[in-house]
PDB file of N, CA and C in Angstrom:
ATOM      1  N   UNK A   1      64.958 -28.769 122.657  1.00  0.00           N
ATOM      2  CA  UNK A   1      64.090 -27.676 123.090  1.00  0.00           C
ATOM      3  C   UNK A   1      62.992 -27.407 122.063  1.00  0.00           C
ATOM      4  N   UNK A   2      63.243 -27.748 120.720  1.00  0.00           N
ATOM      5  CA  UNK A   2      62.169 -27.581 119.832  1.00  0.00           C
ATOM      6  C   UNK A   2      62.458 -26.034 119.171  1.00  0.00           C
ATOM      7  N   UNK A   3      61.310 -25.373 118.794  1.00  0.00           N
ATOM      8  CA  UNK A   3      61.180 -24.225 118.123  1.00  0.00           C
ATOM      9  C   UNK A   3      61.512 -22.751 119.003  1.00  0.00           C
ATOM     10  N   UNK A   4      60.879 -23.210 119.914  1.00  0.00           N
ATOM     11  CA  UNK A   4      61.434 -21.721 120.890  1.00  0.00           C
ATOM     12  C   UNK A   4      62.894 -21.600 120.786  1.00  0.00           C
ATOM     13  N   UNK A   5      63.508 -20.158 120.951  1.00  0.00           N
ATOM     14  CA  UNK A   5      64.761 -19.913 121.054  1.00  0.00           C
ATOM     15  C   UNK A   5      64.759 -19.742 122.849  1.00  0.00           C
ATOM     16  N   UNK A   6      66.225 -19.958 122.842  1.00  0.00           N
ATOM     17  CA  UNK A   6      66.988 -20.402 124.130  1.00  0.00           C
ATOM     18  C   UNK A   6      67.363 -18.781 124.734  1.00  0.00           C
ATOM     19  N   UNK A   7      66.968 -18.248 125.782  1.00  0.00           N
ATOM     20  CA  UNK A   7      67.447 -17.220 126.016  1.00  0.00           C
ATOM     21  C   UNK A   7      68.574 -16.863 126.983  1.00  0.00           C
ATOM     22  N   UNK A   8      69.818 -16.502 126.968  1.00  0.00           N
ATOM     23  CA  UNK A   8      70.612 -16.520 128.054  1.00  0.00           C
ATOM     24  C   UNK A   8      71.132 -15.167 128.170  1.00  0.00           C
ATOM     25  N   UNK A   9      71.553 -14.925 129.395  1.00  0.00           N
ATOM     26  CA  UNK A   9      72.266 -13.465 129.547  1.00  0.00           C
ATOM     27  C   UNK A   9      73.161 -13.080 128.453  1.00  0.00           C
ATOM     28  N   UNK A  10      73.988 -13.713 128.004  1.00  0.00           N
ATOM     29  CA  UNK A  10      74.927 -12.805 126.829  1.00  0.00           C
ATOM     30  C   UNK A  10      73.698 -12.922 125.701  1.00  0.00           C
ATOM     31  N   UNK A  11      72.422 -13.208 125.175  1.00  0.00           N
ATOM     32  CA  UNK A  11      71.762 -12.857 123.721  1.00  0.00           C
ATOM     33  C   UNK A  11      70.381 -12.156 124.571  1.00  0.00           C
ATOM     34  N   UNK A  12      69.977 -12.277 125.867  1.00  0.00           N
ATOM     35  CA  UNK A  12      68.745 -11.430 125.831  1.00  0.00           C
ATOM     36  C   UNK A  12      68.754 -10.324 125.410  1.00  0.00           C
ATOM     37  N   UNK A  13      69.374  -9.246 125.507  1.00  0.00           N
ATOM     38  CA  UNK A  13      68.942  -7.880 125.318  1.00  0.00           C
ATOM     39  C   UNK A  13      68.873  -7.734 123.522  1.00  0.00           C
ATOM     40  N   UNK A  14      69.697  -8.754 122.795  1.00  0.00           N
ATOM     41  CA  UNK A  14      69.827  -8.908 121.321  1.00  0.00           C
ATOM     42  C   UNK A  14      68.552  -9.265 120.981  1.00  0.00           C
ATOM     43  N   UNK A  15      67.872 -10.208 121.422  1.00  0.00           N
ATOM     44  CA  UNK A  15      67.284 -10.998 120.981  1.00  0.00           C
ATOM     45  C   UNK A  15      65.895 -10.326 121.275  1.00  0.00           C
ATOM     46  N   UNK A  16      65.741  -9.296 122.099  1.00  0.00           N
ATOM     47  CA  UNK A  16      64.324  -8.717 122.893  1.00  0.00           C
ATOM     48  C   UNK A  16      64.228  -7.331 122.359  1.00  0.00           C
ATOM     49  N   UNK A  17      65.277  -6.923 121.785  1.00  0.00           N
ATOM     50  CA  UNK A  17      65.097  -5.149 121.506  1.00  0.00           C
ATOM     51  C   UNK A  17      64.646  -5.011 120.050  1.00  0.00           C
ATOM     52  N   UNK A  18      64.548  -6.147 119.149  1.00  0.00           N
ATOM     53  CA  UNK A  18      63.542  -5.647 118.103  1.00  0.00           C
ATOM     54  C   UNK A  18      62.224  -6.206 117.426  1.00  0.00           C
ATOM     55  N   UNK A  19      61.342  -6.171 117.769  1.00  0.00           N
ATOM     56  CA  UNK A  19      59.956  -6.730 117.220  1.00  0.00           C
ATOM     57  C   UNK A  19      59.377  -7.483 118.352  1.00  0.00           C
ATOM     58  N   UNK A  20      58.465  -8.195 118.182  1.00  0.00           N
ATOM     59  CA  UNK A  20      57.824  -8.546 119.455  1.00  0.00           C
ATOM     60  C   UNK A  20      58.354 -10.064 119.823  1.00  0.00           C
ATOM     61  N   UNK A  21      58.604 -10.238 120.989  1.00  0.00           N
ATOM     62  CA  UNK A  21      58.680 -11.700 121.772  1.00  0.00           C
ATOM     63  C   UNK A  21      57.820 -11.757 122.910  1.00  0.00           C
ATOM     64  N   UNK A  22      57.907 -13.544 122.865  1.00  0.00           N
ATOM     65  CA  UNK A  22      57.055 -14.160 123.995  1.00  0.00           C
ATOM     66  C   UNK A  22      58.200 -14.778 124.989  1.00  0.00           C
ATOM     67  N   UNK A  23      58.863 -14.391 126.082  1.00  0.00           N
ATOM     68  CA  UNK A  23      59.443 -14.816 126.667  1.00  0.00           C
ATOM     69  C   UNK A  23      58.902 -15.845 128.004  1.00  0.00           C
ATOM     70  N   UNK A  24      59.330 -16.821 127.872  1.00  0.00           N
ATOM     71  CA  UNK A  24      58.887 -17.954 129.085  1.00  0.00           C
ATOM     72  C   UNK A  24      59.508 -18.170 130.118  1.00  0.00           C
ATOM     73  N   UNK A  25      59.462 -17.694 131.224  1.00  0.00           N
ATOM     74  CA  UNK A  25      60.337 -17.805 132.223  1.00  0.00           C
ATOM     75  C   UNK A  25      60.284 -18.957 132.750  1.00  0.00           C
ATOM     76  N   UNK A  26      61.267 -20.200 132.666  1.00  0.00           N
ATOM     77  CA  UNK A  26      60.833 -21.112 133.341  1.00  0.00           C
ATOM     78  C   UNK A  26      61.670 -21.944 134.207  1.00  0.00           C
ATOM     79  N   UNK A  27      61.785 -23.325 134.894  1.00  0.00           N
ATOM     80  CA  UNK A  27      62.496 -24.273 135.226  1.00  0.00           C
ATOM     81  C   UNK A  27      62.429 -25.770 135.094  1.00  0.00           C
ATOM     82  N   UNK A  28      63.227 -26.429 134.926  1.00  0.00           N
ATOM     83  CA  UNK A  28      63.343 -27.854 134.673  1.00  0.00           C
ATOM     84  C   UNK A  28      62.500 -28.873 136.078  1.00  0.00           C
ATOM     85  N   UNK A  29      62.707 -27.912 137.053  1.00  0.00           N
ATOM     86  CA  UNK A  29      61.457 -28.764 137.965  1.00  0.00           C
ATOM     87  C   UNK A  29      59.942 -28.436 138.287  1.00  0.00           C
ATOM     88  N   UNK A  30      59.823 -27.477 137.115  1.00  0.00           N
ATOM     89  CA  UNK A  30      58.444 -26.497 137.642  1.00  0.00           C
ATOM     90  C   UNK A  30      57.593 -27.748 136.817  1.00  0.00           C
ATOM     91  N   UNK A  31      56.272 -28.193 137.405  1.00  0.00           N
ATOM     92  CA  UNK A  31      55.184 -28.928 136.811  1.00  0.00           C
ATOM     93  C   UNK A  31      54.745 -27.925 135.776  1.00  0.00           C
ATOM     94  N   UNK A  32      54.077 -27.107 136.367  1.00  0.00           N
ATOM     95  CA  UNK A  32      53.042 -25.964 135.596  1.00  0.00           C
ATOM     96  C   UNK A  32      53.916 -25.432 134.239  1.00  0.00           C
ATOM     97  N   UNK A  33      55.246 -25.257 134.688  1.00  0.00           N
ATOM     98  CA  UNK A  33      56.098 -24.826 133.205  1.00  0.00           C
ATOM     99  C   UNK A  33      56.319 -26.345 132.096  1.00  0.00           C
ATOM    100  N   UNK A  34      56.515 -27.158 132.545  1.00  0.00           N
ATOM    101  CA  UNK A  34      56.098 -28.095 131.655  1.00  0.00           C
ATOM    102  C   UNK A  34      54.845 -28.626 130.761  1.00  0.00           C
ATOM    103  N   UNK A  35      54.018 -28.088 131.512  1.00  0.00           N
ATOM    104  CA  UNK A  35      52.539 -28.242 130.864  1.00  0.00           C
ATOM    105  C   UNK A  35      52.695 -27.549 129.811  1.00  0.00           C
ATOM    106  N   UNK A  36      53.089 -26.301 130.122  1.00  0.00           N
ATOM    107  CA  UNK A  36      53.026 -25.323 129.387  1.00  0.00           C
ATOM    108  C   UNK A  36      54.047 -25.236 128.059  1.00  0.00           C
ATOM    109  N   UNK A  37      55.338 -26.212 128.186  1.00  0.00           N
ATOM    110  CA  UNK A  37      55.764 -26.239 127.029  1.00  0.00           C
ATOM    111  C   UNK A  37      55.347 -26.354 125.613  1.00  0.00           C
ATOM    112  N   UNK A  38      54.331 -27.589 125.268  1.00  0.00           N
ATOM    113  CA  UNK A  38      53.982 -27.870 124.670  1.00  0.00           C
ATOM    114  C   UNK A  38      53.071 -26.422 123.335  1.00  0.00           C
ATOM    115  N   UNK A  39      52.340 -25.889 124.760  1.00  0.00           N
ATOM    116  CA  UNK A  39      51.747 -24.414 124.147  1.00  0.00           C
ATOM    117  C   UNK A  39      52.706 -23.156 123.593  1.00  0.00           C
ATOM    118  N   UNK A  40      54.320 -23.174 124.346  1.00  0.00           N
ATOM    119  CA  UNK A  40      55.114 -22.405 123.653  1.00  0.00           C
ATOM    120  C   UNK A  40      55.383 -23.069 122.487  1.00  0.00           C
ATOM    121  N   UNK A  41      55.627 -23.973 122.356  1.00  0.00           N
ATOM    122  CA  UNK A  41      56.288 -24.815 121.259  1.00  0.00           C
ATOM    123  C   UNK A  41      55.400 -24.385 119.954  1.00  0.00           C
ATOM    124  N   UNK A  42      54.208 -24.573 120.115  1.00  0.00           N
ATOM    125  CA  UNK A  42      53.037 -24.506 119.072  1.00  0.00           C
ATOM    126  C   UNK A  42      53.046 -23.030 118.656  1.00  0.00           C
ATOM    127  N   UNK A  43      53.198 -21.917 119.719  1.00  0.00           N
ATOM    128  CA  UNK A  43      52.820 -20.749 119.377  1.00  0.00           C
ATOM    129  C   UNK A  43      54.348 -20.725 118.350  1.00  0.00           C
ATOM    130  N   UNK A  44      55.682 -20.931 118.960  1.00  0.00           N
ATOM    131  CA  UNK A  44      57.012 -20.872 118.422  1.00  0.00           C
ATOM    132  C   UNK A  44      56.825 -20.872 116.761  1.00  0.00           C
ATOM    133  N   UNK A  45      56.027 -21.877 116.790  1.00  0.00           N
ATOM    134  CA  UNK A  45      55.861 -22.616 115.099  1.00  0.00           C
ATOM    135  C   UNK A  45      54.697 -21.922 114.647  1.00  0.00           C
ATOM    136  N   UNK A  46      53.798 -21.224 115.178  1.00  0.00           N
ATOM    137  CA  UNK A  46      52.670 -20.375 114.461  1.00  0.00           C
ATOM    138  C   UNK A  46      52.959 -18.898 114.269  1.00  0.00           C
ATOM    139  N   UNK A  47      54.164 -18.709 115.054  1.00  0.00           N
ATOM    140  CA  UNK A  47      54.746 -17.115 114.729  1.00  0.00           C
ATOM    141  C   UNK A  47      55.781 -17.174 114.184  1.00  0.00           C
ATOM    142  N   UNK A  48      56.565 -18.044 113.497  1.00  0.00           N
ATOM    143  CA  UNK A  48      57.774 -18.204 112.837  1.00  0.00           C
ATOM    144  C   UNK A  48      57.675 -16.693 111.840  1.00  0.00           C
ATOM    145  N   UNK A  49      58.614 -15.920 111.855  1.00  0.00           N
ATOM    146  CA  UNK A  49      59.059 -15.079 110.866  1.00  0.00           C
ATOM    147  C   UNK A  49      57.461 -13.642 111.012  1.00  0.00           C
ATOM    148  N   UNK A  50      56.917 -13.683 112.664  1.00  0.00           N
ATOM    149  CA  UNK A  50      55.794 -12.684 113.008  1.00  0.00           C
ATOM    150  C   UNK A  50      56.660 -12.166 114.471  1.00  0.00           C
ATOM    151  N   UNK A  51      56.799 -13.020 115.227  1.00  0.00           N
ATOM    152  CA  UNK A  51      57.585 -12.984 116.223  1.00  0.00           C
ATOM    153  C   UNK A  51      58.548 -13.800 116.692  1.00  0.00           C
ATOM    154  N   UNK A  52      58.925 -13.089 118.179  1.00  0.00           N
ATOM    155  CA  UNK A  52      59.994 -14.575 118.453  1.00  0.00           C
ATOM    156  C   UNK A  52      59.108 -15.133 119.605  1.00  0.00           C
ATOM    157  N   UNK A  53      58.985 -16.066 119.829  1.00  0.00           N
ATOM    158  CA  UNK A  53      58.778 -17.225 121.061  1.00  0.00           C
ATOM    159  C   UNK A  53      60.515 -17.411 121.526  1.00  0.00           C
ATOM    160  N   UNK A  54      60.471 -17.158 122.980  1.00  0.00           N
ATOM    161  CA  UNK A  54      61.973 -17.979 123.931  1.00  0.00           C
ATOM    162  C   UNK A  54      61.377 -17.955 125.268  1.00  0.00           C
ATOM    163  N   UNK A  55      62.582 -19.077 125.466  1.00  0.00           N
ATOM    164  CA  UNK A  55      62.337 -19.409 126.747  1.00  0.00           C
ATOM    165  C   UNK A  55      63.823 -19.386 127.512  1.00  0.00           C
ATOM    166  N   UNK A  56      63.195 -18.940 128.709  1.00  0.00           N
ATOM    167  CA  UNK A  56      64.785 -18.705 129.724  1.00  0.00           C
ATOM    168  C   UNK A  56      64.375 -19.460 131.056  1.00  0.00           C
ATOM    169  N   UNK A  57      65.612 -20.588 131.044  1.00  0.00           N
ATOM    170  CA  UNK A  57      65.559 -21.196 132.645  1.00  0.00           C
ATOM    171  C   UNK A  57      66.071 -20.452 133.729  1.00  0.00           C
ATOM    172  N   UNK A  58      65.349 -20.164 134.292  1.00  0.00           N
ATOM    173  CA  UNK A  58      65.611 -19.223 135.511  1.00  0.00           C
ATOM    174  C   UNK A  58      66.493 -19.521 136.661  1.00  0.00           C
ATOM    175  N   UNK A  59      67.355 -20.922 136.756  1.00  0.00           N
ATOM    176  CA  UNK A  59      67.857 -21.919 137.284  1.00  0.00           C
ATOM    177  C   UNK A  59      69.357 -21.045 137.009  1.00  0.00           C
ATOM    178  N   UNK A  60      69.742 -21.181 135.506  1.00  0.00           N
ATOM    179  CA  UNK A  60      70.395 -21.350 134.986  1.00  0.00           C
ATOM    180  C   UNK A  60      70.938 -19.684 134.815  1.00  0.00           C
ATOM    181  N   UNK A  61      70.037 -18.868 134.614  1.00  0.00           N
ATOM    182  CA  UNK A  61      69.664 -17.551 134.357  1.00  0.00           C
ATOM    183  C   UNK A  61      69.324 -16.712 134.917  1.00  0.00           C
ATOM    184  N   UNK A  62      69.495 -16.662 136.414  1.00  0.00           N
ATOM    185  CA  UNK A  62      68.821 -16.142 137.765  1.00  0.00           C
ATOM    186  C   UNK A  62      68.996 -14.581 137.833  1.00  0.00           C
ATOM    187  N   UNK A  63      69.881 -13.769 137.025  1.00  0.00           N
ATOM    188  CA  UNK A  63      70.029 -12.421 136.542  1.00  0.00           C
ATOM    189  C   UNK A  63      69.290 -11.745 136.132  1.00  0.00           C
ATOM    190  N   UNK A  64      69.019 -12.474 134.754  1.00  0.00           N
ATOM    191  CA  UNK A  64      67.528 -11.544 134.123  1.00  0.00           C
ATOM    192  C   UNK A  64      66.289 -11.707 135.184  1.00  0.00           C
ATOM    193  N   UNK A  65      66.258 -13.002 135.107  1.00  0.00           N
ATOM    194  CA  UNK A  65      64.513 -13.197 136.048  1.00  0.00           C
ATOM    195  C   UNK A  65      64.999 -12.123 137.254  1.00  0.00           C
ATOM    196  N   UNK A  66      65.569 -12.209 138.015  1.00  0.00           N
ATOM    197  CA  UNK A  66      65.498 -11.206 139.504  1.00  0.00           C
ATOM    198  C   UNK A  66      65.389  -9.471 138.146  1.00  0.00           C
ATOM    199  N   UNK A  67      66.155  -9.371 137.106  1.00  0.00           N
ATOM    200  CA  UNK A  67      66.024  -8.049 136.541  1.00  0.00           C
ATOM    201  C   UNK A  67      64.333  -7.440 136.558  1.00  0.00           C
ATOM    202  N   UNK A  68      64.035  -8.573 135.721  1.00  0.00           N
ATOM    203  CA  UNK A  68      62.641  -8.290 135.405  1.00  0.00           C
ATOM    204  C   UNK A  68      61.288  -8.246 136.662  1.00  0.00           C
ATOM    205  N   UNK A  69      62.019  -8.642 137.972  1.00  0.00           N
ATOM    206  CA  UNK A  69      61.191  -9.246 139.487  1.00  0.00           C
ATOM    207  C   UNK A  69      60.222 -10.486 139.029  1.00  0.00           C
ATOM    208  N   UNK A  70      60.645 -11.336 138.407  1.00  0.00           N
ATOM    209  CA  UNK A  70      60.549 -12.774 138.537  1.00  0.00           C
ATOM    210  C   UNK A  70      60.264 -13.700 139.891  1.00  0.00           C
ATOM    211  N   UNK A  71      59.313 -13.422 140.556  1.00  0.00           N
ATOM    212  CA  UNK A  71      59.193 -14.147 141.852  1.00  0.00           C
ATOM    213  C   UNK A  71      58.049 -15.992 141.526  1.00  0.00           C
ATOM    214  N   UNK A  72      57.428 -15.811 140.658  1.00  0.00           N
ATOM    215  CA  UNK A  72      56.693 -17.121 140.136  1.00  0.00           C
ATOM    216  C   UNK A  72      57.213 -17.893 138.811  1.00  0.00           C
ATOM    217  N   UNK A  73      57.089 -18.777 138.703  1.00  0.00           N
ATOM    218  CA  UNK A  73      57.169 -19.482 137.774  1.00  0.00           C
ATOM    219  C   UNK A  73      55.924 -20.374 137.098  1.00  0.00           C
ATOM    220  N   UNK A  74      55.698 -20.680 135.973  1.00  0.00           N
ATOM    221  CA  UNK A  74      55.853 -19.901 134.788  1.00  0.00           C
ATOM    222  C   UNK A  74      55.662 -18.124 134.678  1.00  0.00           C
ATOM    223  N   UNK A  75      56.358 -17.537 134.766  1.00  0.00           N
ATOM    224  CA  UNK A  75      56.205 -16.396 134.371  1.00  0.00           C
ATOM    225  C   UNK A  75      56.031 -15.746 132.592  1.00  0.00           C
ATOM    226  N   UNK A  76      55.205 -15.437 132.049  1.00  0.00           N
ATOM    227  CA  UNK A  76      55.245 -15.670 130.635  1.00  0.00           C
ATOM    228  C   UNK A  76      55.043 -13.719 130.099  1.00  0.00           C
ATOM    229  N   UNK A  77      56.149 -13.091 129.496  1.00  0.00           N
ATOM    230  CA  UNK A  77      56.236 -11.640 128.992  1.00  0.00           C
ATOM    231  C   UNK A  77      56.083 -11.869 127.768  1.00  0.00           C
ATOM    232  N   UNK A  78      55.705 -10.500 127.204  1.00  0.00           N
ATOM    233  CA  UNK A  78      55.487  -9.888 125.773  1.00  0.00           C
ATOM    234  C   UNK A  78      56.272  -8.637 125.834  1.00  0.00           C
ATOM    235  N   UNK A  79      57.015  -8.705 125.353  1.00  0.00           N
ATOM    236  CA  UNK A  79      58.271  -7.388 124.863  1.00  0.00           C
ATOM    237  C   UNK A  79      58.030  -7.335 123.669  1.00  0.00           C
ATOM    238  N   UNK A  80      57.759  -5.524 123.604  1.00  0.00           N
ATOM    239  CA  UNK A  80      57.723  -5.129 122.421  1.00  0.00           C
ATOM    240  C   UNK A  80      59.163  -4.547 121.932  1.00  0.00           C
ATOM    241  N   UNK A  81      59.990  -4.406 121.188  1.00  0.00           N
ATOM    242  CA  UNK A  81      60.994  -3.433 120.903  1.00  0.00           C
ATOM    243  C   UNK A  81      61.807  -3.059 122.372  1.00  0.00           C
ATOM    244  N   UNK A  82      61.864  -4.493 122.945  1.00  0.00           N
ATOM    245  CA  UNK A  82      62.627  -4.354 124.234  1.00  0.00           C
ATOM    246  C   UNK A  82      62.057  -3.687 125.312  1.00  0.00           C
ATOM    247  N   UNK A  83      60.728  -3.462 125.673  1.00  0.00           N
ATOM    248  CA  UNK A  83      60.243  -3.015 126.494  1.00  0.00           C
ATOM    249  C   UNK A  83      58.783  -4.074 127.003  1.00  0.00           C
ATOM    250  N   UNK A  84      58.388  -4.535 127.832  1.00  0.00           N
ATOM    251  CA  UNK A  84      57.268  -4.931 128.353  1.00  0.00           C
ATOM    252  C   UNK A  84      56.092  -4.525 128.405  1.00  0.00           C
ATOM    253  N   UNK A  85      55.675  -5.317 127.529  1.00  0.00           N
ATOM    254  CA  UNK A  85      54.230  -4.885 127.112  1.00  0.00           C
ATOM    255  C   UNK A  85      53.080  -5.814 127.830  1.00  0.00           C
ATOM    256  N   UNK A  86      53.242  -6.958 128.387  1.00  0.00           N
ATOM    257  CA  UNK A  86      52.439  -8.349 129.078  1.00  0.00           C
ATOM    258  C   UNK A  86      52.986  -8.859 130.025  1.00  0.00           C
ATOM    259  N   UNK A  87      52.228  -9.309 130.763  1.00  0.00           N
ATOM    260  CA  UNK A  87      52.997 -10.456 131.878  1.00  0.00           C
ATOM    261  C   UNK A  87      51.594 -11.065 132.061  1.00  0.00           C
ATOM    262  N   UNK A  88      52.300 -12.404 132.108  1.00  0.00           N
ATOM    263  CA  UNK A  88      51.105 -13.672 132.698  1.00  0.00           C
ATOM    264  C   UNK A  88      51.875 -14.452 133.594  1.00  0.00           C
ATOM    265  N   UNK A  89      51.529 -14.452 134.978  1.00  0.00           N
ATOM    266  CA  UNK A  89      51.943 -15.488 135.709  1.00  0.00           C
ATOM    267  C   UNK A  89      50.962 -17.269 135.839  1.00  0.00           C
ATOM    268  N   UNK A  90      51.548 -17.762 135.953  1.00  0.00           N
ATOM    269  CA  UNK A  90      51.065 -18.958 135.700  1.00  0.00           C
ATOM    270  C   UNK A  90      50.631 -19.709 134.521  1.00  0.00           C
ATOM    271  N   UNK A  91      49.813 -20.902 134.458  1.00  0.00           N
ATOM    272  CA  UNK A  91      49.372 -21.349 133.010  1.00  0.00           C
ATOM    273  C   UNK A  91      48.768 -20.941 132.783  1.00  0.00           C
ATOM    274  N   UNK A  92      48.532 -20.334 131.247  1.00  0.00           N
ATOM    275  CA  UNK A  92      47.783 -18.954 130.716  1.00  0.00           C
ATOM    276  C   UNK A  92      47.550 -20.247 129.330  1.00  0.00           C
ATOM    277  N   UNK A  93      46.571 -19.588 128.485  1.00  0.00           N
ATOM    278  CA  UNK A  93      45.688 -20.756 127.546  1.00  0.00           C
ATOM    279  C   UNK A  93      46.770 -19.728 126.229  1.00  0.00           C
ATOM    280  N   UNK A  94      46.643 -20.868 125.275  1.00  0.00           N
ATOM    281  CA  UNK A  94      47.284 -20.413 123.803  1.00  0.00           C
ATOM    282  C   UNK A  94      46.563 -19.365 123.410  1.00  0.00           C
ATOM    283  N   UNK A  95      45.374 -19.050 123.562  1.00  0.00           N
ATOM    284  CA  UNK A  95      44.687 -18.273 122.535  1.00  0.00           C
ATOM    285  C   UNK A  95      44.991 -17.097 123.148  1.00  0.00           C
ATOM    286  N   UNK A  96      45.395 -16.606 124.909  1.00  0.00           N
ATOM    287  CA  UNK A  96      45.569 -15.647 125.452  1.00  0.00           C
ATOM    288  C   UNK A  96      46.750 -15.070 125.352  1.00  0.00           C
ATOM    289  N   UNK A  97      47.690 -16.026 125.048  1.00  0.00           N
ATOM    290  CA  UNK A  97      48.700 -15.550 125.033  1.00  0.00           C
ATOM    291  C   UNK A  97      49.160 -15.297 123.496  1.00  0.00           C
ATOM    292  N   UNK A  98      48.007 -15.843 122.194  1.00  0.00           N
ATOM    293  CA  UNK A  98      48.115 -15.255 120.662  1.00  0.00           C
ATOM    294  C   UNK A  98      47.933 -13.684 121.117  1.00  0.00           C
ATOM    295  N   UNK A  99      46.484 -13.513 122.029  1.00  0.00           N
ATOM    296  CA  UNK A  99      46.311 -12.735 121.519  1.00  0.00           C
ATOM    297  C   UNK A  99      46.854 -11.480 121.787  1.00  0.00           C
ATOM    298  N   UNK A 100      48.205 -11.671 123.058  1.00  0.00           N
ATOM    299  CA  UNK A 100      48.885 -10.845 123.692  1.00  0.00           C
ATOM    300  C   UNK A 100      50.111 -10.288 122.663  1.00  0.00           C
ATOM    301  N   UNK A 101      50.303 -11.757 121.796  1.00  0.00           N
ATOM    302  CA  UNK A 101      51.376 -11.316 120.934  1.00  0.00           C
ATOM    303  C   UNK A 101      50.662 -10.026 119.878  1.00  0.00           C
ATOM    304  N   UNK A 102      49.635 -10.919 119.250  1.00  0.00           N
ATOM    305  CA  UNK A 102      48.895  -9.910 118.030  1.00  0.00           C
ATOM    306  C   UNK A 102      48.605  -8.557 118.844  1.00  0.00           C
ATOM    307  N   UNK A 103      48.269  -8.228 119.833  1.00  0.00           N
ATOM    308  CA  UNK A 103      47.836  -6.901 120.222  1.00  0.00           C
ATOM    309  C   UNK A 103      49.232  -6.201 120.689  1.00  0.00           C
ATOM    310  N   UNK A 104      50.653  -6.624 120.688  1.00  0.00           N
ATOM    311  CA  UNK A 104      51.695  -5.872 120.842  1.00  0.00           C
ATOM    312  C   UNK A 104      52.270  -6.015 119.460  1.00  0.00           C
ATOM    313  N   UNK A 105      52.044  -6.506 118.388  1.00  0.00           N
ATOM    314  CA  UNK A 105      52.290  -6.840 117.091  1.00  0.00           C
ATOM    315  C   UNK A 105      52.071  -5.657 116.294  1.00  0.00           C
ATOM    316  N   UNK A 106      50.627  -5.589 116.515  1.00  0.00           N
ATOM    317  CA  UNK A 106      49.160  -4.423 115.817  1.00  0.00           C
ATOM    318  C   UNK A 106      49.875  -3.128 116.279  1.00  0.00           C
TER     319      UNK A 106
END
């Protein structure tokens, strides 16, 4: 999986309630979420120890995504301190989604 952390029902709420994350909602057959790996991966490794980057297969994980109303895929959130601060549906560019982190960061 690389640098992103793995998100599953027993560590989301751990893993989302303090400081900011980029959560990736995704699936193993989605095209558009694969494109898009590559851009979590990069952000994963440019926010090391600023935020968290994860990603949750929605396949696998169909709880949270219906929690959050997850109807598209890639679905891409910014949680601040466990609360939702962003949503981007679809492929969204690196720099939009820096700058979603830095402005729930700030």
């Amino acid at each position: 999986m690389g640098n992103a952390l793995t998100l599953t029902t027993s560590n989301f709420d751990s893993e989302i309630k303090d400081g900011v994350t980029l959560v990736d909602f995704w699936a193993e057959w989605c095209g558009p979420c694969k494109m898009l790996t590559p851009t979590i991966e990069q952000l994963a490794t440019d926010y090391t120890g600023k935020a968290k980057v994860a990603k949750i297969n929605i396949d696998n994980e169909g709880e949270i995504a219906e929690r959050f109303g997850v109807s598209s895929i890639p679905t891409l959130v910014v949680f601040k301190n466990g609360t939702e601060a962003k949503r981007f549906v679809g492929v969204t560019s690196k720099a939009v989604l820096a700058q979603a982190i830095d402005a729930a960061a700030g």
